[in-house]
N, C-alpha and C. Protein backbone atom coordinates (compact mmCIF):
# COMPACT_ATOMS: atom_id res chain seq x y z
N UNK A 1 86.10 94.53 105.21
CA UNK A 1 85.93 95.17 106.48
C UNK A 1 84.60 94.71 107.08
N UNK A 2 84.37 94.01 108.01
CA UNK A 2 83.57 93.48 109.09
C UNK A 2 83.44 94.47 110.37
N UNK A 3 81.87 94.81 110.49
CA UNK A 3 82.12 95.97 111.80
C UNK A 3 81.72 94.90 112.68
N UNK A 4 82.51 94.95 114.34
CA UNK A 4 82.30 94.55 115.42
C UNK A 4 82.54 95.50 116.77
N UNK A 5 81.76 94.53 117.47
CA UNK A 5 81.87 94.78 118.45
C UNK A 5 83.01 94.29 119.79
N UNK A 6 83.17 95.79 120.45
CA UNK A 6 84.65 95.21 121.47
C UNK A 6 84.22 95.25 123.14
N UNK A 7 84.34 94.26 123.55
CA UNK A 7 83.80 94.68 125.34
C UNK A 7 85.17 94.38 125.65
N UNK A 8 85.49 95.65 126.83
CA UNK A 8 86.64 95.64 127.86
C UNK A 8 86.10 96.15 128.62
N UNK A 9 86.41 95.56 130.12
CA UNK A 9 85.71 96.08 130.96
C UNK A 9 84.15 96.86 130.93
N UNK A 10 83.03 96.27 130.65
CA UNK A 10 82.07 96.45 130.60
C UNK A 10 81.77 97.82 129.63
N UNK A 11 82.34 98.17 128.93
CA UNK A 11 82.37 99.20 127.81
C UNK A 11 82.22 98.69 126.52
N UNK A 12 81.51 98.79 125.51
CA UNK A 12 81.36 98.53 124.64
C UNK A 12 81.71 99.51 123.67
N UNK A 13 82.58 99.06 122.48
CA UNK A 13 83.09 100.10 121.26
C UNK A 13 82.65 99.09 119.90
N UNK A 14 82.26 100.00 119.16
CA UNK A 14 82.12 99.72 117.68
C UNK A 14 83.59 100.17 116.59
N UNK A 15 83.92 98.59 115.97
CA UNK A 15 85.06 98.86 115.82
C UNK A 15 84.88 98.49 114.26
N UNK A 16 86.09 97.76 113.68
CA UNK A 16 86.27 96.96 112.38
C UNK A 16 87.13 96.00 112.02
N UNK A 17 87.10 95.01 111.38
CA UNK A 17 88.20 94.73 111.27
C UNK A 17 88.99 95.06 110.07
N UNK A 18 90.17 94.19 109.94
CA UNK A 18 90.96 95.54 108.67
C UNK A 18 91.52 93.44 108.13
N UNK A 19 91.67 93.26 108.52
CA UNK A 19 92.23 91.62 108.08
C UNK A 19 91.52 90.61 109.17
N UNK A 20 91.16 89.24 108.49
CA UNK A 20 90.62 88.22 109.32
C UNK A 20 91.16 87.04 108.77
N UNK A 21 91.41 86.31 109.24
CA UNK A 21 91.93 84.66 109.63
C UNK A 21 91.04 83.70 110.34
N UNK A 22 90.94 82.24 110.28
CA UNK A 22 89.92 81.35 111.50
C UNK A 22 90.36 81.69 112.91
N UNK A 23 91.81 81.84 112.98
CA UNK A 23 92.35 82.25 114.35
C UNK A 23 92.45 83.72 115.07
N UNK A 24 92.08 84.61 114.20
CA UNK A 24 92.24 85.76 114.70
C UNK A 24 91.64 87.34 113.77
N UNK A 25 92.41 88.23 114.19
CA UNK A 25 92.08 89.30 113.36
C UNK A 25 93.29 90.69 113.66
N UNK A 26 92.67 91.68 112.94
CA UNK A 26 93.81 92.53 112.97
C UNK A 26 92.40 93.49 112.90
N UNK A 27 92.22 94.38 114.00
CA UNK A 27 90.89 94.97 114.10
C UNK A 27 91.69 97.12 113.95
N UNK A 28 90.88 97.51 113.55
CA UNK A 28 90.66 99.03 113.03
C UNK A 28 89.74 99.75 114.18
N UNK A 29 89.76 101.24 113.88
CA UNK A 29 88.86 102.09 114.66
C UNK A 29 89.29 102.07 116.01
N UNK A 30 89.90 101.56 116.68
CA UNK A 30 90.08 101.58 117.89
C UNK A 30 90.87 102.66 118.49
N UNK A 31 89.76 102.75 119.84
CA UNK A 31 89.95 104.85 120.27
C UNK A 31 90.36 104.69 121.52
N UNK A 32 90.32 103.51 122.16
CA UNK A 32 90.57 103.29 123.71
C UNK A 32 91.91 102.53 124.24
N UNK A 33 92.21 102.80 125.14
CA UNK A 33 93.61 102.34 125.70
C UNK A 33 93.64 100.25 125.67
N UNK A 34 94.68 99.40 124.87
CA UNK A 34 94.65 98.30 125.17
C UNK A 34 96.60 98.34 125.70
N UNK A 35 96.52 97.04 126.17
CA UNK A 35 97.97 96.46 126.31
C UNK A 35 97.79 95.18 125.72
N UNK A 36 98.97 94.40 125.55
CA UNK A 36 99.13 93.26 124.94
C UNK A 36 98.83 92.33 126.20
N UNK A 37 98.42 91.40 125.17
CA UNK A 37 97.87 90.21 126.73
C UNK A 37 96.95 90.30 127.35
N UNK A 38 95.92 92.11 126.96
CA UNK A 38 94.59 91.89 127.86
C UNK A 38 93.21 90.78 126.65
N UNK A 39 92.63 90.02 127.90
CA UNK A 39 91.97 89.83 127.34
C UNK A 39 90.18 90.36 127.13
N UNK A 40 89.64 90.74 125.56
CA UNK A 40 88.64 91.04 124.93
C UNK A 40 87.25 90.48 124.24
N UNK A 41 86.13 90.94 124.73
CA UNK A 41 85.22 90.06 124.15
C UNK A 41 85.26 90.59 122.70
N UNK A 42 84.37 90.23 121.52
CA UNK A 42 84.30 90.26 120.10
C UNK A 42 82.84 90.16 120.28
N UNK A 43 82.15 90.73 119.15
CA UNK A 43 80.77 90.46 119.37
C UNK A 43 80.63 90.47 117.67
N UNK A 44 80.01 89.51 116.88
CA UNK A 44 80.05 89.56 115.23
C UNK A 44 78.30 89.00 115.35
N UNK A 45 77.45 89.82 114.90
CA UNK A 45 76.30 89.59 114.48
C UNK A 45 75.64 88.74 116.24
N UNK A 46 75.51 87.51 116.23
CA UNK A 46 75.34 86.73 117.51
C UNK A 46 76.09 86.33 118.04
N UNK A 47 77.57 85.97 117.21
CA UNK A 47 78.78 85.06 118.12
C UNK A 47 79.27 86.22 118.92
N UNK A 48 79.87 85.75 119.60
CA UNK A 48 80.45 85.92 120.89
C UNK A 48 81.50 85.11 121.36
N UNK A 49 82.91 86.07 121.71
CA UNK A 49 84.16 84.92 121.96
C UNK A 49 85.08 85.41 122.27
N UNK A 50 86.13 85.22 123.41
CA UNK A 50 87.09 85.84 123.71
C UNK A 50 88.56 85.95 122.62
N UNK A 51 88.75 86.97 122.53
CA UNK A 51 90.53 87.24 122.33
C UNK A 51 91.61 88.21 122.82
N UNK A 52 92.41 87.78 122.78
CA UNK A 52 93.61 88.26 123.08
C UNK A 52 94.83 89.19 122.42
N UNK A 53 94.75 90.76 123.00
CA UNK A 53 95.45 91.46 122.51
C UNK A 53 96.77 90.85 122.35
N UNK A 54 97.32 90.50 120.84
CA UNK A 54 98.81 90.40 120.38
C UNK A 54 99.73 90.98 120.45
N UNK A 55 99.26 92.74 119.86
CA UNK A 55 100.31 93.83 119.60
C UNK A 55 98.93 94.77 119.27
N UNK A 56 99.90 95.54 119.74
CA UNK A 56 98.89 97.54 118.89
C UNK A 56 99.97 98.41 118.49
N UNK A 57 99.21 99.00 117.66
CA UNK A 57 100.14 100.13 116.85
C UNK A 57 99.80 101.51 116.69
N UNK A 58 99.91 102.33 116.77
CA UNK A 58 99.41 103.66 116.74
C UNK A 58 99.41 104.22 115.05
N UNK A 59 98.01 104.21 114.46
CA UNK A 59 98.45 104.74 113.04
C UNK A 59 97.39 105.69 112.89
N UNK A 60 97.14 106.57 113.90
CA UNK A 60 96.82 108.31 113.87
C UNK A 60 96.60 108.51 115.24
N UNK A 61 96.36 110.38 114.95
CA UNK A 61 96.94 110.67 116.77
C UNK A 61 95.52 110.24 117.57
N UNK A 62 94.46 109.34 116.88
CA UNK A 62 93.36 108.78 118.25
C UNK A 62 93.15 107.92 117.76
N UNK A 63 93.85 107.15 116.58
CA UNK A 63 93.65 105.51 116.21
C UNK A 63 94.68 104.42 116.61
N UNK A 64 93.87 103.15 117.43
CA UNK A 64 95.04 102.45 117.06
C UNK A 64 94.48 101.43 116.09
N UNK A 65 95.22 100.48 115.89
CA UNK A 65 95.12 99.07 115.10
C UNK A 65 95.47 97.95 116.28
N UNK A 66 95.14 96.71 116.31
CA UNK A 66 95.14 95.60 117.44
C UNK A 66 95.54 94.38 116.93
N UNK A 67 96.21 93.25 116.62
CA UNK A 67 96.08 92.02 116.81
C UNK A 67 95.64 91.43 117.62
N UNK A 68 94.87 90.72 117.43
CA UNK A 68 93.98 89.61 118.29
C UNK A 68 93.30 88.44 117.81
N UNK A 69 93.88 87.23 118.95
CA UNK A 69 93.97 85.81 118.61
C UNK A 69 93.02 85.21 119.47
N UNK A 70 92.23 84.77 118.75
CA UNK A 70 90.97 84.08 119.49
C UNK A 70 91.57 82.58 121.06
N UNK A 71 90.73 83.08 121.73
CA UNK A 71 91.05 81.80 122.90
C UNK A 71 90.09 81.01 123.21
N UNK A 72 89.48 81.28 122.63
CA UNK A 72 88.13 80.15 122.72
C UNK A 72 87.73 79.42 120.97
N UNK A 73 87.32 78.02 121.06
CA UNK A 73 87.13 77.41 119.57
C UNK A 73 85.90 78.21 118.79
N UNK A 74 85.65 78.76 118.41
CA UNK A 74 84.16 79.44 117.60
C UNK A 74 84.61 78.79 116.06
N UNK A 75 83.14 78.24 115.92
CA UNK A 75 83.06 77.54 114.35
C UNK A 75 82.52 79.22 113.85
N UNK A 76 83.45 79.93 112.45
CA UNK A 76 83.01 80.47 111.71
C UNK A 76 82.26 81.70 112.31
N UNK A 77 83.13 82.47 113.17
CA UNK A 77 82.63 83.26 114.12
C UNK A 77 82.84 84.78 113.75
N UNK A 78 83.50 84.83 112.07
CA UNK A 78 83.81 85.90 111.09
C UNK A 78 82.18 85.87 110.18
N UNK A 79 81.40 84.94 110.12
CA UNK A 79 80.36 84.49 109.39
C UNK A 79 80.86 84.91 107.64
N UNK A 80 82.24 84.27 107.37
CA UNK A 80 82.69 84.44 106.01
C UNK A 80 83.23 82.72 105.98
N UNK A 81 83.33 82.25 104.42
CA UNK A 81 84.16 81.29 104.40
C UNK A 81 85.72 81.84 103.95
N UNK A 82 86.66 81.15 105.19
CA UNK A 82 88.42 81.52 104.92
C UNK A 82 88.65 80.20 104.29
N UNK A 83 88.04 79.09 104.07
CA UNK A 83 89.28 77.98 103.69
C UNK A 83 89.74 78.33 102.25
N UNK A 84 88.59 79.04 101.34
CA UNK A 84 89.84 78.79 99.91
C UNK A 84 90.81 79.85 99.95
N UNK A 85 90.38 80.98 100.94
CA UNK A 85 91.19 82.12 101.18
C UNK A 85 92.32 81.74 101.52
N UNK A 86 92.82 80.76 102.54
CA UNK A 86 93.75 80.42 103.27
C UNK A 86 94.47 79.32 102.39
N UNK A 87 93.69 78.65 101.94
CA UNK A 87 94.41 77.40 101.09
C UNK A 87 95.20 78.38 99.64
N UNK A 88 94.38 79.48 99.39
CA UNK A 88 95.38 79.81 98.37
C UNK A 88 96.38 80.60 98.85
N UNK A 89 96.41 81.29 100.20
CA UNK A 89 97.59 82.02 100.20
C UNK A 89 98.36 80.80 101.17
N UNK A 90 98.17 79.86 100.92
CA UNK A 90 99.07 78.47 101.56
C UNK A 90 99.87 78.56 100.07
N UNK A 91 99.49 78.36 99.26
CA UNK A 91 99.61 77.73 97.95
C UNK A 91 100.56 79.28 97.74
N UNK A 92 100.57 80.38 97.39
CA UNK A 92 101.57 81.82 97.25
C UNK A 92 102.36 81.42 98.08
N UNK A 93 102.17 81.23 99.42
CA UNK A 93 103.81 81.27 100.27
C UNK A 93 104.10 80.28 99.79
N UNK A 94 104.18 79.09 99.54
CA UNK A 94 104.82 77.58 99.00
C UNK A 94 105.56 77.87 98.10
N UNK A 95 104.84 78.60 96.67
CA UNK A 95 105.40 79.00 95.81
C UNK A 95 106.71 80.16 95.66
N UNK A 96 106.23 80.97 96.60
CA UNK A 96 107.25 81.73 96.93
C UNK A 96 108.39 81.48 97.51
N UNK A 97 108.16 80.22 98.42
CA UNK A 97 109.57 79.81 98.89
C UNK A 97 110.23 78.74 98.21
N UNK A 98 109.28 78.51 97.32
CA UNK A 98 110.30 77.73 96.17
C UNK A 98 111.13 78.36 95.41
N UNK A 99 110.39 79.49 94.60
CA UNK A 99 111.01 80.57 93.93
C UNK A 99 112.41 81.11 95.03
N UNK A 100 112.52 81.22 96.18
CA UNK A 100 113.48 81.97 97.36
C UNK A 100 115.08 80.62 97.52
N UNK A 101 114.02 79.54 97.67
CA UNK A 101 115.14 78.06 98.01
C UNK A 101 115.92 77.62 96.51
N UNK A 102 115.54 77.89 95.69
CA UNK A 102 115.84 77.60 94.27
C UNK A 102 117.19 78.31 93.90
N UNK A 103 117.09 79.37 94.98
CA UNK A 103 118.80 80.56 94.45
C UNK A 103 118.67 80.77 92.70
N UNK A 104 119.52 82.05 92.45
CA UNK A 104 119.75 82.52 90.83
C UNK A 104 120.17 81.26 90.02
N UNK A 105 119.22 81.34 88.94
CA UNK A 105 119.95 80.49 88.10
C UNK A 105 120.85 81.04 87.13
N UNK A 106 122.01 80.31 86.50
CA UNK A 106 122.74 80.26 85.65
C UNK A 106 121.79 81.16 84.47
N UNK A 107 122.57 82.02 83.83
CA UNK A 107 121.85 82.45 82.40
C UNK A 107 123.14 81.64 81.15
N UNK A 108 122.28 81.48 80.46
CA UNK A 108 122.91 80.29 79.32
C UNK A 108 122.66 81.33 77.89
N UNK A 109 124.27 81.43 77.68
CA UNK A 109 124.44 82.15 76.21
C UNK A 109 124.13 81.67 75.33
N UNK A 110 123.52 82.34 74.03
CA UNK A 110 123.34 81.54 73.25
C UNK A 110 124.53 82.20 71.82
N UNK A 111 125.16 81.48 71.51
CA UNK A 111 125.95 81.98 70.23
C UNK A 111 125.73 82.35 68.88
């Protein structure tokens, strides 16, 4: 969990995030009205960078949750490293859809 900052319309909220990616995030705490498609500043330590509401979800009666996909390039604008993060859950889904494409195998009696 990463706390940030959210500007909409010249309002500033202190938020979190709940999951992060190079492309985006899935942000927490959020008390104020969004729609999908508006676009949001991010504020992480110094960076600064626009994104774009994906989807929201309501998960209590004054919380929501947000997807949001960055629209501008920011090098490392989570100030975490994702590549082995990402390269290994590259490496789980691969595996997993091998395990899925493979179908039941035969069980072989033994006498």
């Amino acid at each position: 969990m990463l706390p940030v900052k959210v500007s909409i319309d010249k309002a500033i909220y202190l938020v979190h995030t709940v999951d992060i990616t190079t492309t985006g995030a899935r942000l927490g705490a959020l008390q104020t009205q969004l729609l999908p498609g508006m676009i949001i500043g991010l504020q992480r330590g110094t960076q600064k960078a626009k994104f774009r509401i994906k989807w929201i979800r309501q998960v209590g009666p004054k919380e929501l949750h947000a997807g949001v996909e960055s629209i501008e390039p920011t090098n490392n604008f989570w100030g975490v490293d994702l590549a082995d993060r990402e390269h290994e859950a590259a490496k789980d889904f691969q595996a997993l859809m091998t395990l899925l494409s493979d179908g039941p195998k035969p069980v072989k009696k033994s006498c």
